[in-house]
N, C-alpha and C. Protein backbone atom coordinates (compact mmCIF):
# COMPACT_ATOMS: atom_id res chain seq x y z
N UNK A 1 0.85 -1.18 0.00
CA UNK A 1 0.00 0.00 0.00
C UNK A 1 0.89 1.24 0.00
N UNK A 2 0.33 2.14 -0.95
CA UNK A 2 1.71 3.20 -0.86
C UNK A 2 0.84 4.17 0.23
N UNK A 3 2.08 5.59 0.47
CA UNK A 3 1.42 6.32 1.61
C UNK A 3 0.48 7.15 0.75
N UNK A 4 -0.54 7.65 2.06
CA UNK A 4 -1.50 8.45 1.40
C UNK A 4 -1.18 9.94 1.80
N UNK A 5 -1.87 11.26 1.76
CA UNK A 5 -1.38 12.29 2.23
C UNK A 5 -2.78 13.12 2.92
N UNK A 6 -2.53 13.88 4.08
CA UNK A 6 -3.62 14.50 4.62
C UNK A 6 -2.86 15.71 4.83
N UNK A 7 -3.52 17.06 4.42
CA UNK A 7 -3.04 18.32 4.94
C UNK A 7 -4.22 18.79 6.08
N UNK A 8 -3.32 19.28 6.94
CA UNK A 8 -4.00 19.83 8.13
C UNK A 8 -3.30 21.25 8.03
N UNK A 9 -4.43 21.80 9.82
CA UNK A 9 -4.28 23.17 10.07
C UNK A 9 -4.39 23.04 11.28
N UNK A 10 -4.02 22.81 11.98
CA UNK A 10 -4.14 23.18 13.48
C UNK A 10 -3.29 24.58 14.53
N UNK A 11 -3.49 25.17 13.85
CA UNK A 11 -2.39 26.47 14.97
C UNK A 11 -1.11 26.66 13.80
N UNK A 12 0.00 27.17 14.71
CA UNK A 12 1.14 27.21 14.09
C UNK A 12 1.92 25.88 13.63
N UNK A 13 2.16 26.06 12.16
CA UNK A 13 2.77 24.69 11.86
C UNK A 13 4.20 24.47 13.07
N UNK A 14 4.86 25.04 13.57
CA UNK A 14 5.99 24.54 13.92
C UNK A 14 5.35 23.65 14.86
N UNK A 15 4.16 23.70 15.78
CA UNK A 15 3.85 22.88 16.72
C UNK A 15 3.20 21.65 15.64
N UNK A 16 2.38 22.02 14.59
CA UNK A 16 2.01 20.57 14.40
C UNK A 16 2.99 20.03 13.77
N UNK A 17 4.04 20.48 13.21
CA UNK A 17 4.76 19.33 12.82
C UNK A 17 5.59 18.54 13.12
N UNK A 18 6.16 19.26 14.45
CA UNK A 18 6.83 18.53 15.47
C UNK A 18 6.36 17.43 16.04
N UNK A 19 4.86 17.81 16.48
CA UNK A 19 3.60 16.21 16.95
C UNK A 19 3.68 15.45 15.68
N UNK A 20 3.63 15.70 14.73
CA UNK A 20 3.25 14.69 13.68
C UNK A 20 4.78 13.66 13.36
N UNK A 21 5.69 14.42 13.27
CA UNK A 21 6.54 14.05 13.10
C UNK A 21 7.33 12.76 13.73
N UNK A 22 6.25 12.88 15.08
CA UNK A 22 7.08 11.98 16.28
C UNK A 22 6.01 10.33 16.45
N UNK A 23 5.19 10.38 15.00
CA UNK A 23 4.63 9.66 15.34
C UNK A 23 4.55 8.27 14.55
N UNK A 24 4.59 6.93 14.96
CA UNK A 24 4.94 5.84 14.27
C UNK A 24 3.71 5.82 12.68
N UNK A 25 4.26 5.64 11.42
CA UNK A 25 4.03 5.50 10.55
C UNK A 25 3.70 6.64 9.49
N UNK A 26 4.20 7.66 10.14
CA UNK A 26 4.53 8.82 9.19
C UNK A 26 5.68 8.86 7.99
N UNK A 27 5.40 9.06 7.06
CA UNK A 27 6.63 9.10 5.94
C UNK A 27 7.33 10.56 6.24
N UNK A 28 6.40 11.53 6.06
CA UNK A 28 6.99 13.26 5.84
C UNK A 28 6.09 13.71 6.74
N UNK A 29 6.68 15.22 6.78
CA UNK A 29 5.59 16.28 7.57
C UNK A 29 6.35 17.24 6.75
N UNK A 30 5.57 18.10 6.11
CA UNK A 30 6.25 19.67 5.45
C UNK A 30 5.28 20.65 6.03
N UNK A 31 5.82 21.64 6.45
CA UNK A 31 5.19 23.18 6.74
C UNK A 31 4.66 23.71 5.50
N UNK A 32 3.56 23.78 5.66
CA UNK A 32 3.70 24.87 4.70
C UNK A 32 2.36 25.83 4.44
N UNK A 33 1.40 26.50 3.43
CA UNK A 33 0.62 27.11 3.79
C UNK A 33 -0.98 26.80 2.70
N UNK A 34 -2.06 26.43 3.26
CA UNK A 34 -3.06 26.10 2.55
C UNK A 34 -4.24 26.71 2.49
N UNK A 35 -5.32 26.59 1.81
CA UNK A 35 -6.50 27.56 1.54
C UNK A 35 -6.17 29.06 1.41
N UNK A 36 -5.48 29.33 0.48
CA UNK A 36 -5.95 30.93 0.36
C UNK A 36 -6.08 30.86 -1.09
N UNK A 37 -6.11 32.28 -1.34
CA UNK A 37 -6.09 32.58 -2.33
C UNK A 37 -4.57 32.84 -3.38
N UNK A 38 -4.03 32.88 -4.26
CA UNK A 38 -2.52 33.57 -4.98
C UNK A 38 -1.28 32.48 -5.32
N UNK A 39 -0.66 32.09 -5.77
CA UNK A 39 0.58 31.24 -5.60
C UNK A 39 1.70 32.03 -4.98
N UNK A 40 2.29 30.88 -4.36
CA UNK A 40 3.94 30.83 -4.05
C UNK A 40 3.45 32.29 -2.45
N UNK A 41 3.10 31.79 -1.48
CA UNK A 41 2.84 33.03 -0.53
C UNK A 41 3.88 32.82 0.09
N UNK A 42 4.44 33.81 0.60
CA UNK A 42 5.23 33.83 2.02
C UNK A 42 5.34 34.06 2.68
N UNK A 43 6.07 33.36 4.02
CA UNK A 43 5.41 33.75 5.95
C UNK A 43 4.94 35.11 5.88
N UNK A 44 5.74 36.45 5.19
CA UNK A 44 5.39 37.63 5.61
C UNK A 44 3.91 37.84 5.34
N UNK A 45 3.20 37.31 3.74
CA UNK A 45 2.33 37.83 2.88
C UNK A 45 0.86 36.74 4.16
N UNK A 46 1.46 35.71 4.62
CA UNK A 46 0.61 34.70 5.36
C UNK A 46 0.39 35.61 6.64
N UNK A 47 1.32 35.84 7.27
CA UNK A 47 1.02 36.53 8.84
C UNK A 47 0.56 37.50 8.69
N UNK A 48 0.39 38.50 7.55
CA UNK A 48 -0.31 39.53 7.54
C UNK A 48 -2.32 39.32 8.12
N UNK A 49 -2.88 38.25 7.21
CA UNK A 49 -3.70 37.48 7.97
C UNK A 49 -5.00 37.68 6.32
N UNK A 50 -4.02 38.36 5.52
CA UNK A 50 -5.04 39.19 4.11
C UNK A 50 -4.70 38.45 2.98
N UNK A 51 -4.06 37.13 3.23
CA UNK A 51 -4.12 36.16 1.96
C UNK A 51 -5.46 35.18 1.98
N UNK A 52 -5.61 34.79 3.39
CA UNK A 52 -6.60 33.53 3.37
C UNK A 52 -6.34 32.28 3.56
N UNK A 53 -4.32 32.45 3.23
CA UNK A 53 -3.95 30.85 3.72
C UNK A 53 -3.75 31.00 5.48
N UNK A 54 -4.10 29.37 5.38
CA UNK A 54 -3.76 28.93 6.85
C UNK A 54 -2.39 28.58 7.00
N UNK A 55 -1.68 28.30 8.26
CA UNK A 55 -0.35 27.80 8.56
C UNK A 55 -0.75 26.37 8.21
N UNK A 56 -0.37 25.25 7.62
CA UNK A 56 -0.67 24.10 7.44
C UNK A 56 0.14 22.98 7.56
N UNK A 57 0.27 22.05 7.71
CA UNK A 57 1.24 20.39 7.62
C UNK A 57 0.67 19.71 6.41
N UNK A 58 1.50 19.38 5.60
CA UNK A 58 1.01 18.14 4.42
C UNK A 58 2.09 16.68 4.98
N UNK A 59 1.04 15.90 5.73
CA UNK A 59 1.78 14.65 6.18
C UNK A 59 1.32 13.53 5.23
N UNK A 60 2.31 13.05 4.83
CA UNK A 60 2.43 11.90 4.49
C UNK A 60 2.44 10.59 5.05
N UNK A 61 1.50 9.88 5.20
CA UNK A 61 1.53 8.63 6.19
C UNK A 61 1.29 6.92 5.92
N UNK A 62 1.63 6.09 6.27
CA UNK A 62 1.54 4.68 5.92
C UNK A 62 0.07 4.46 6.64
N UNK A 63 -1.21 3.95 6.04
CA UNK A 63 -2.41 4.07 6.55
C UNK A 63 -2.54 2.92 7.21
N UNK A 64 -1.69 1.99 7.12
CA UNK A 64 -1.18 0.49 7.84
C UNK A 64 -0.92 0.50 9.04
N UNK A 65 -0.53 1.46 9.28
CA UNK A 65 0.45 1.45 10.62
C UNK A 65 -0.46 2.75 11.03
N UNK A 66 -0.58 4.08 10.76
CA UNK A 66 -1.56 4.85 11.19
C UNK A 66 -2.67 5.29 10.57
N UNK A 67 -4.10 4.48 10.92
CA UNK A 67 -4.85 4.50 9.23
C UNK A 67 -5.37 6.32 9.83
N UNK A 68 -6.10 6.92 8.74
CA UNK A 68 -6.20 8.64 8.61
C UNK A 68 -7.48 8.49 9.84
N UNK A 69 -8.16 7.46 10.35
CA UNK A 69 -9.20 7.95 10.91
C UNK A 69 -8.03 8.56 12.73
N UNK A 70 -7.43 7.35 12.73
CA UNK A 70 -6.48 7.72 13.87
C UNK A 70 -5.51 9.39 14.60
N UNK A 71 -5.24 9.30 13.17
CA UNK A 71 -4.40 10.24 12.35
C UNK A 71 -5.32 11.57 12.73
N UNK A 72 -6.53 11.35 12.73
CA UNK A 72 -7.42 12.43 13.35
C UNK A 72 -7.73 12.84 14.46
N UNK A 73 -7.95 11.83 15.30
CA UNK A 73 -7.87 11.33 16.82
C UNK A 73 -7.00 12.19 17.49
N UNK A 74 -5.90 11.98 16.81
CA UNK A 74 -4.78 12.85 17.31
C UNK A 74 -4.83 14.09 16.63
N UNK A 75 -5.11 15.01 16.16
CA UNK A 75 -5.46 15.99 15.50
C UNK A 75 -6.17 16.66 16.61
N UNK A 76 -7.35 16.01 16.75
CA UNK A 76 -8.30 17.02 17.71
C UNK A 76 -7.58 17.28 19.04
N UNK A 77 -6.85 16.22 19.63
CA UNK A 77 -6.30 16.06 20.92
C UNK A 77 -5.43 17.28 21.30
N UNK A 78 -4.32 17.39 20.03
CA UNK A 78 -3.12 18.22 20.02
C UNK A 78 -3.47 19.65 19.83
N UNK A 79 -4.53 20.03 19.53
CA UNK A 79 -4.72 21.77 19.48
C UNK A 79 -6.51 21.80 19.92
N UNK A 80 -6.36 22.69 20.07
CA UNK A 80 -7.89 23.46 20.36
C UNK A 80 -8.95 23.84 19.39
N UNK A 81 -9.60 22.73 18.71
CA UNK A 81 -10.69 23.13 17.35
C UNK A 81 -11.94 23.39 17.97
N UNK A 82 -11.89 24.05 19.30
CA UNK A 82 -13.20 24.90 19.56
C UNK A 82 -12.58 26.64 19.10
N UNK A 83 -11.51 26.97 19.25
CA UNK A 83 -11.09 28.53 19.22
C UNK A 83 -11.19 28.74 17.35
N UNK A 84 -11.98 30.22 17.34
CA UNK A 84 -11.69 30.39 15.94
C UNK A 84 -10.82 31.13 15.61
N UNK A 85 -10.27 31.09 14.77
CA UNK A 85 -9.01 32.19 14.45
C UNK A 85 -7.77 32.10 15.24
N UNK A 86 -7.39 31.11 16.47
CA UNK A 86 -6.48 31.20 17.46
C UNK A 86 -6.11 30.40 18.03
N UNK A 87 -4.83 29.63 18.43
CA UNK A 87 -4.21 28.69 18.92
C UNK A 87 -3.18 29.40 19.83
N UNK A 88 -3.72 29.60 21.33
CA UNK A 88 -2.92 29.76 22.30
C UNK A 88 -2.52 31.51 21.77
N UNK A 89 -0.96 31.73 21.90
CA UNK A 89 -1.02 33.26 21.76
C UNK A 89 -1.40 33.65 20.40
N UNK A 90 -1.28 32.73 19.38
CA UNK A 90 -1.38 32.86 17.57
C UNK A 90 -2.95 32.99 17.58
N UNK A 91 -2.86 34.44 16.91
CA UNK A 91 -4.06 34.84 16.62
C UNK A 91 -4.62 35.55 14.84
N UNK A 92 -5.42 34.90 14.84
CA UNK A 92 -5.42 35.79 13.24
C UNK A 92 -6.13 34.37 12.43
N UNK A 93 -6.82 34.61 11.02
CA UNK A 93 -7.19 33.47 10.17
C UNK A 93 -6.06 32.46 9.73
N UNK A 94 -4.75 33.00 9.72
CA UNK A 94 -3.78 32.26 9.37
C UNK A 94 -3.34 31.14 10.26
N UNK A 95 -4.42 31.06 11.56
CA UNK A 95 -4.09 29.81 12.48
C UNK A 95 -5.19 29.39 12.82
N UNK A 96 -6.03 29.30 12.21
CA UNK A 96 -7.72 28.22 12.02
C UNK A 96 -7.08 27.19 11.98
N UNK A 97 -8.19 26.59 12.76
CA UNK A 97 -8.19 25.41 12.60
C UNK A 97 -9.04 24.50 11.60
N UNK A 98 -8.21 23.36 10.23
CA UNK A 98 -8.92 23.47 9.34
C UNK A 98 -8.23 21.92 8.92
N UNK A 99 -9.34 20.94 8.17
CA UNK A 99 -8.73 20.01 7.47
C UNK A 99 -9.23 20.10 6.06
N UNK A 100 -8.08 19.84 5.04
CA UNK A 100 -8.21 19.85 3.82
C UNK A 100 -8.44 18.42 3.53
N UNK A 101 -9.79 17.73 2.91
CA UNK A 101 -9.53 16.25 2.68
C UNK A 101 -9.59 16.45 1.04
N UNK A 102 -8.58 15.10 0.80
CA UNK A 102 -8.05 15.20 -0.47
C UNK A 102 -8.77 13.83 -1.37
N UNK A 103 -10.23 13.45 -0.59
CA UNK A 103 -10.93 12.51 -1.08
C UNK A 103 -12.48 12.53 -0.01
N UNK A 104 -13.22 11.95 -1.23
CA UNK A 104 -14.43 11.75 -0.48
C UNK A 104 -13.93 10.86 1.14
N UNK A 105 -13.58 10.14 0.82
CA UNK A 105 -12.91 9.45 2.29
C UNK A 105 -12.94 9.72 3.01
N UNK A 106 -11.77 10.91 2.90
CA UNK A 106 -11.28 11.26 4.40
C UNK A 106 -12.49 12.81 4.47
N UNK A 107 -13.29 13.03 3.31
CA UNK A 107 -14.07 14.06 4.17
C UNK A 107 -15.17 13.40 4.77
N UNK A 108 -15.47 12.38 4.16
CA UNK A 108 -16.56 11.42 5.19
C UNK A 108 -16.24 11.09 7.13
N UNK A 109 -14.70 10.82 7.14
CA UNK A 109 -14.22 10.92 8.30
C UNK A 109 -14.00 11.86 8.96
N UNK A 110 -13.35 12.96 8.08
CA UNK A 110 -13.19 14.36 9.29
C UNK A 110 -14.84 15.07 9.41
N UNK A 111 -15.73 14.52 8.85
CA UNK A 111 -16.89 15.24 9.47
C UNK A 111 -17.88 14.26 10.60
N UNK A 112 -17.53 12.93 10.75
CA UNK A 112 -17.94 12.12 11.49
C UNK A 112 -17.00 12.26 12.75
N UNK A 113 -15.92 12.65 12.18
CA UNK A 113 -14.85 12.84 13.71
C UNK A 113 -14.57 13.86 14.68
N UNK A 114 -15.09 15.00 13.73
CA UNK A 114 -15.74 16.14 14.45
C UNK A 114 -15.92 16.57 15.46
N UNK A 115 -15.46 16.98 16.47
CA UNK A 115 -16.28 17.32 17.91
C UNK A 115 -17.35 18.20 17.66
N UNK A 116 -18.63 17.99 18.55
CA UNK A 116 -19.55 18.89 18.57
C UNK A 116 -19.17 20.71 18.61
N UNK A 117 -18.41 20.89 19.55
CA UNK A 117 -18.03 22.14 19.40
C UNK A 117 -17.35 22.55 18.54
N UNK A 118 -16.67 21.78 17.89
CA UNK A 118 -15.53 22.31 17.06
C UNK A 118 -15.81 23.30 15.98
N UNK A 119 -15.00 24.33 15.83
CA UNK A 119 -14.88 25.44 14.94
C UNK A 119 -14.60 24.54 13.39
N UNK A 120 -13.48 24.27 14.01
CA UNK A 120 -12.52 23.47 12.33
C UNK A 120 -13.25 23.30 11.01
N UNK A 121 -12.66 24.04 9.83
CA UNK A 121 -13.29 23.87 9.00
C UNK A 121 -12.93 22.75 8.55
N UNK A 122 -13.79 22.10 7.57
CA UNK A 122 -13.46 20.94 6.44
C UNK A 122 -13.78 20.98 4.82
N UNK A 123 -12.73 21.06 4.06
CA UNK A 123 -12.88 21.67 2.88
C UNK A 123 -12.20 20.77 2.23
N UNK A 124 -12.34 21.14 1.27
CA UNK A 124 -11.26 20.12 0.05
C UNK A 124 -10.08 21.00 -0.31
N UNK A 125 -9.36 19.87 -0.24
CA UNK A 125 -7.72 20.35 -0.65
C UNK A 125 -7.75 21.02 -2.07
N UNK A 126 -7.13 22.05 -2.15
CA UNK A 126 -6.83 23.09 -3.60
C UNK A 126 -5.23 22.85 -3.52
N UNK A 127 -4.42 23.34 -2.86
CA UNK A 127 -3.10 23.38 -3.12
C UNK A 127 -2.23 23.60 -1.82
N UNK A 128 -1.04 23.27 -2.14
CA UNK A 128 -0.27 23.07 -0.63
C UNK A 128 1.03 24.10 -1.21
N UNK A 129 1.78 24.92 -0.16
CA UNK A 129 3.01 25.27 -1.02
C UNK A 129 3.64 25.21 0.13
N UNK A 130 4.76 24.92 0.22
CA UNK A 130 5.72 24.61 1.22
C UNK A 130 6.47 26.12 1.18
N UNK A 131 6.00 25.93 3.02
CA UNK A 131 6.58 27.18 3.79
C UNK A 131 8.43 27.10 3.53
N UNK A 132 8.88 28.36 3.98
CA UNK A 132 10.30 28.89 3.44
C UNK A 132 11.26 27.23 4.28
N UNK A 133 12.44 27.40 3.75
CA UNK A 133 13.02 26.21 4.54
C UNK A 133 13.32 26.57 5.84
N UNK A 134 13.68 27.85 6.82
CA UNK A 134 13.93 28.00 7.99
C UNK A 134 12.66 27.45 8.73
N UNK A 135 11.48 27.58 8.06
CA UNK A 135 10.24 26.38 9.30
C UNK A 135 10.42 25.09 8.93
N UNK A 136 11.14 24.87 8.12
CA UNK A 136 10.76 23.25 8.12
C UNK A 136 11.77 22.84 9.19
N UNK A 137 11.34 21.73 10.46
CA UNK A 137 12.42 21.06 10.89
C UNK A 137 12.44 22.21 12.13
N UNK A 138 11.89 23.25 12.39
CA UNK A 138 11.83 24.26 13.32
C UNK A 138 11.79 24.12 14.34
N UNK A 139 11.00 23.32 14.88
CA UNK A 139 11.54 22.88 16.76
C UNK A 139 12.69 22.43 16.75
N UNK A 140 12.98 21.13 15.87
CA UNK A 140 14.39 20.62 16.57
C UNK A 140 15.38 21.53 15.98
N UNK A 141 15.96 22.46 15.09
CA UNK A 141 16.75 23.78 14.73
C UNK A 141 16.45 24.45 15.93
N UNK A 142 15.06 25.08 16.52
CA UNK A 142 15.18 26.10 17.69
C UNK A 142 14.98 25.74 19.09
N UNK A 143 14.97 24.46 18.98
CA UNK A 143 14.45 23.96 20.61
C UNK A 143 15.04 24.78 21.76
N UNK A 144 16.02 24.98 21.77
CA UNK A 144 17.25 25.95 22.86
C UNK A 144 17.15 27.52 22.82
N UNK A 145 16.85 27.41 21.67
CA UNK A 145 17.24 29.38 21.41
C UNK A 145 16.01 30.42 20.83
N UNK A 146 14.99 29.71 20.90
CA UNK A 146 13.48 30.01 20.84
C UNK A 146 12.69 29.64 22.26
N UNK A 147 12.36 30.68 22.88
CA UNK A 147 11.51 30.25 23.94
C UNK A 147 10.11 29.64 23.77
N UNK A 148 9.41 30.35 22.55
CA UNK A 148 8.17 29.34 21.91
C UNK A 148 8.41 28.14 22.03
N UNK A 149 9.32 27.63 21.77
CA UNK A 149 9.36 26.21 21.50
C UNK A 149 8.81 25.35 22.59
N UNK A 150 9.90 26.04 24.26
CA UNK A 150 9.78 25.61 25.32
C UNK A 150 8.46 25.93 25.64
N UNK A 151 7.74 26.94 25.53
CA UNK A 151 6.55 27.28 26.44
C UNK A 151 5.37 26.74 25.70
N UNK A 152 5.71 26.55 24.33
CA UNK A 152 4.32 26.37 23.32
C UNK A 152 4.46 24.96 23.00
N UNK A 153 5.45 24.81 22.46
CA UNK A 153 5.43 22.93 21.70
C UNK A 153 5.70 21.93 22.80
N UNK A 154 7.02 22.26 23.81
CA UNK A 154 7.22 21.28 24.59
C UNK A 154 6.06 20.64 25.17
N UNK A 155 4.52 21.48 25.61
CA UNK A 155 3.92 21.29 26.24
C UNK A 155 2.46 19.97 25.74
N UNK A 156 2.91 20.65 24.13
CA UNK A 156 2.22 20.12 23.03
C UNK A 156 2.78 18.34 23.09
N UNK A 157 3.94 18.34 22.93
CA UNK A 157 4.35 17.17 22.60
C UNK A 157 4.68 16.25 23.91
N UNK A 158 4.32 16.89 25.22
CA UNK A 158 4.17 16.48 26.45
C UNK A 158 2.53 15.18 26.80
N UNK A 159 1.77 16.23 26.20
CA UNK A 159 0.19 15.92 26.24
C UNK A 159 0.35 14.69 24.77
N UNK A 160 1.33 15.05 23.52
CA UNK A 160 1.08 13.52 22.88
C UNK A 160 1.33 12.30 23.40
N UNK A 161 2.40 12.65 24.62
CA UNK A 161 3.32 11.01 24.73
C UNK A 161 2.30 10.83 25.76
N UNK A 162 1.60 11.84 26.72
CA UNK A 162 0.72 11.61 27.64
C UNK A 162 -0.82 10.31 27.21
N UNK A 163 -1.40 10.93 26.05
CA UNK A 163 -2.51 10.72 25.31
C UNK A 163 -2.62 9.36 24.13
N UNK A 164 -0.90 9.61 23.48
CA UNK A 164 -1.09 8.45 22.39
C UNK A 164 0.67 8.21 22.81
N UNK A 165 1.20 7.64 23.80
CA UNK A 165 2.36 6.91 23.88
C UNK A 165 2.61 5.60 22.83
N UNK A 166 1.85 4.83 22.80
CA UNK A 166 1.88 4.02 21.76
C UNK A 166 2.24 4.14 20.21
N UNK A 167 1.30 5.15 20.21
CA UNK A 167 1.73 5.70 18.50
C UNK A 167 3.28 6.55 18.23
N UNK A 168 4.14 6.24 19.21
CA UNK A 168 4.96 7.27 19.07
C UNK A 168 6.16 6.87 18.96
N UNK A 169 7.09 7.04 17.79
CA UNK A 169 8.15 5.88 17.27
C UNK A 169 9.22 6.16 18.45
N UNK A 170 9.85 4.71 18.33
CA UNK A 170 10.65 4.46 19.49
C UNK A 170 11.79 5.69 19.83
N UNK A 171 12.67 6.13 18.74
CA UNK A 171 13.84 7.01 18.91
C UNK A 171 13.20 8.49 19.65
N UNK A 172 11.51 8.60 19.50
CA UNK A 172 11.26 9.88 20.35
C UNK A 172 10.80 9.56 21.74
N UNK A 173 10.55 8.25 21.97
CA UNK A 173 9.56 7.91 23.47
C UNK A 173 11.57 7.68 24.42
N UNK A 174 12.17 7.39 23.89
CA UNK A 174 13.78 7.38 24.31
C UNK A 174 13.73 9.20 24.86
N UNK A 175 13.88 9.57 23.85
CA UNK A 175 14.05 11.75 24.20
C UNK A 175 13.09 12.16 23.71
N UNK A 176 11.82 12.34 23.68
CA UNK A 176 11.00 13.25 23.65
C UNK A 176 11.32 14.43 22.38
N UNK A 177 12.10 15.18 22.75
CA UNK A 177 12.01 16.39 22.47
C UNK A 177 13.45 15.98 21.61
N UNK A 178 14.53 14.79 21.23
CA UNK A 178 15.38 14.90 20.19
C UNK A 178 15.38 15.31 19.03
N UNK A 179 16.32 15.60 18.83
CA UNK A 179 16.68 16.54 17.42
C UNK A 179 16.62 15.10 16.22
N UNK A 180 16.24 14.15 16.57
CA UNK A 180 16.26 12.81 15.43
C UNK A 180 15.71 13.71 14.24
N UNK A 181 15.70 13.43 13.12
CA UNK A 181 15.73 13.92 11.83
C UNK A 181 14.43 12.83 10.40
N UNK A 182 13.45 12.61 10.78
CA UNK A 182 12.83 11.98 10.18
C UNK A 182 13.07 11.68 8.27
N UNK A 183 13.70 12.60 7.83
CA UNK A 183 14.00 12.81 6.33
C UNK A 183 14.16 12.41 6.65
């Protein structure tokens, strides 16, 4: 079975891709930015909040080992899809919470998986463009010399090993927070 791909939105990509990243049967995680309007945007033209794209993850995953309904499970867990427009201090449309499904499939699932409260939109995937290369790989590059990291993600990826220890490949349940290199 080859991998399939799900783009998400949950908050700031550096936090989701750090969670995603740490988790057994993932191929990739790329930063980057989805639903707006224009090609080729960048962080500056995104944080302004007047493009329409969200901060996003396009993960790539083995559906064998983590099938997409799971893959969601953990989605809702790791950020807050009752807040609109805002994840913790990130505020603005560019940090909705949002899933792009890239098949009847998975929009059949992300609307059955839904929490009642939840804001999160669910739309169909248009296009993904991968954020600049300084976010990709961004927690483990700033873990030390970014205090976000410590106050915002550590806490994030605290509550995964808390919630889904199992799903979580061996070299990160060893260090948590290692700089291991998934490429």
């Amino acid at each position: 079975m080859k991998p399939e791909t799900a783009t998400l939105a949950g908050g700031c990509f550096w936090c989701t891709e750090a969670i995603f990243k740490r988790l057994k049967g993932i191929v990739s995680v790329e930063s980057g930015y989805a639903g707006g309007k224009g090609d080729n945007p960048n962080y500056e033209e995104v944080s302004s909040g007047k493009t329409g794209f969200a901060e996003a993850v396009q993960v790539e995953f083995d559906p064998k080992v983590l099938p997409y309904q799971h893959l969601l499970d953990i989605f809702w867990v790791i950020h807050d899809p009752t807040t609109l427009n805002r994840q913790g201090p990130d505020t603005g449309t560019q940090y909705r919470s949002v899933i792009f499904y890239h098949d009847e499939e998975q929009r059949k699932a992300a609307e059955k998986s839904k929490p009642k409260d939840a804001v999160t939109e669910i739309v169909p995937f248009d296009k993904f463009f991968t954020a600049e290369q300084y976010h990709q790989n961004y927690y483990e590059k700033n873990r030390f010399s970014n205090p976000y990291c410590t106050l915002i993600i550590d806490p994030k990826i605290e509550k995964l090993l808390e919630k889904f220890n199992k799903d979580i490949k061996k070299e990160y349940l060893m260090n948590p927070t290692s700089e291991v290199d998934i490429r």
